[in-house]
Protein backbone atom coordinates (compact mmCIF):
# COMPACT_ATOMS: atom_id res chain seq x y z
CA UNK A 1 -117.63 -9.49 79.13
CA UNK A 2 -117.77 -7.23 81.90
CA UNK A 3 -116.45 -3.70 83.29
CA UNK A 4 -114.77 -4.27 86.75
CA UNK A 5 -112.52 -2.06 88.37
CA UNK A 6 -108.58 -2.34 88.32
CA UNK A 7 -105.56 -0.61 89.17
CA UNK A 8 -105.86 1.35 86.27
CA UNK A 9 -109.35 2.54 86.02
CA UNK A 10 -112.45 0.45 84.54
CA UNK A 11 -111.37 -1.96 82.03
CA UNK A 12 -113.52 -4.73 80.05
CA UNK A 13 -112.34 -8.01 80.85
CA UNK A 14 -113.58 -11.63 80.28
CA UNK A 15 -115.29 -13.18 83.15
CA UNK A 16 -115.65 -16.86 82.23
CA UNK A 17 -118.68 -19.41 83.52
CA UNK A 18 -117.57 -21.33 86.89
CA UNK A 19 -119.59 -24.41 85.27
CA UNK A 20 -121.64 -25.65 82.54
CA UNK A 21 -125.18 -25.79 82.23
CA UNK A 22 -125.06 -29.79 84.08
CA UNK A 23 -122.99 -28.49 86.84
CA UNK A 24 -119.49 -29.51 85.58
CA UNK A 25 -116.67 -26.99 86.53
CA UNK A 26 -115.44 -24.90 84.11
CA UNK A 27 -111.31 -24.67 83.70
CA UNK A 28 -107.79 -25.43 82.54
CA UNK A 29 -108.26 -29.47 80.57
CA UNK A 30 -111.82 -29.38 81.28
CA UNK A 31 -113.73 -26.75 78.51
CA UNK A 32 -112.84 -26.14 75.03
CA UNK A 33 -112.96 -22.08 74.43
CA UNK A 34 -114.46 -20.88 71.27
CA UNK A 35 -114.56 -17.87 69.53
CA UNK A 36 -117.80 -17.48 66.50
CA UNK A 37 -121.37 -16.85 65.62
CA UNK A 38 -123.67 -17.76 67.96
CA UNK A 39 -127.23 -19.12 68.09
CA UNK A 40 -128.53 -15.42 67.19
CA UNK A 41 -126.15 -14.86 64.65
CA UNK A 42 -123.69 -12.49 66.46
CA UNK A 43 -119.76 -13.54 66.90
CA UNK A 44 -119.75 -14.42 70.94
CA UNK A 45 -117.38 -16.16 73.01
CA UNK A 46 -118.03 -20.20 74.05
CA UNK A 47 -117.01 -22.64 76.16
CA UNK A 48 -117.98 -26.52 75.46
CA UNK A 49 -117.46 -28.94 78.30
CA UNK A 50 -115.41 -31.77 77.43
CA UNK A 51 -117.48 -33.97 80.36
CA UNK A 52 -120.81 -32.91 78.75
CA UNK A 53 -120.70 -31.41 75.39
CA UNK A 54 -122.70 -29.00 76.65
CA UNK A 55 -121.94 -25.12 75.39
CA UNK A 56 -122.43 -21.94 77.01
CA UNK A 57 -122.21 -18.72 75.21
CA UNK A 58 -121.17 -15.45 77.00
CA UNK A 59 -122.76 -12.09 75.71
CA UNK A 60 -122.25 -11.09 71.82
CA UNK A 61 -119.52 -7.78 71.34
C-alpha cells in the first residue's frame, strides 16, 4: 500500500509488483492475488506467479 496523490487529495491505494521475484511480469492471467497471514504472522496482501510459484508479499495493514 501506498499514499499517492489524486484528484481528491491523498488516498491509500494498492500499488501491485510489476514482476515476481524470477523476473516474470506480474498481471491480468498471469498471478494469483491473495489476501492472509503472512510469513510474520500479520494479514498482508500476495501475489503467486502462475509461471513460477513464486510469492511476493506487499507490506502488512
Amino acid at each position: 500500500m501506498a499514499t499517492r496523490p489524486t484528484g481528491r487529495g491523498q488516498e491509500t491505494v494498492e500499488i501491485p509488483p510489476e514482476r515476481c521475484p524470477n523476473g516474470h511480469e506480474i498481471g491480468p492471467g498471469k498471478v494469483i492475488v491473495g489476501y492472509g497471514p503472512n510469513p510474520d504472522g500479520f494479514r498482508a496482501r500476495s501475489w503467486l506467479c502462475r509461471g513460477c510459484g513464486a510469492l511476493t508479499w506487499d507490506q502488512p495493514d
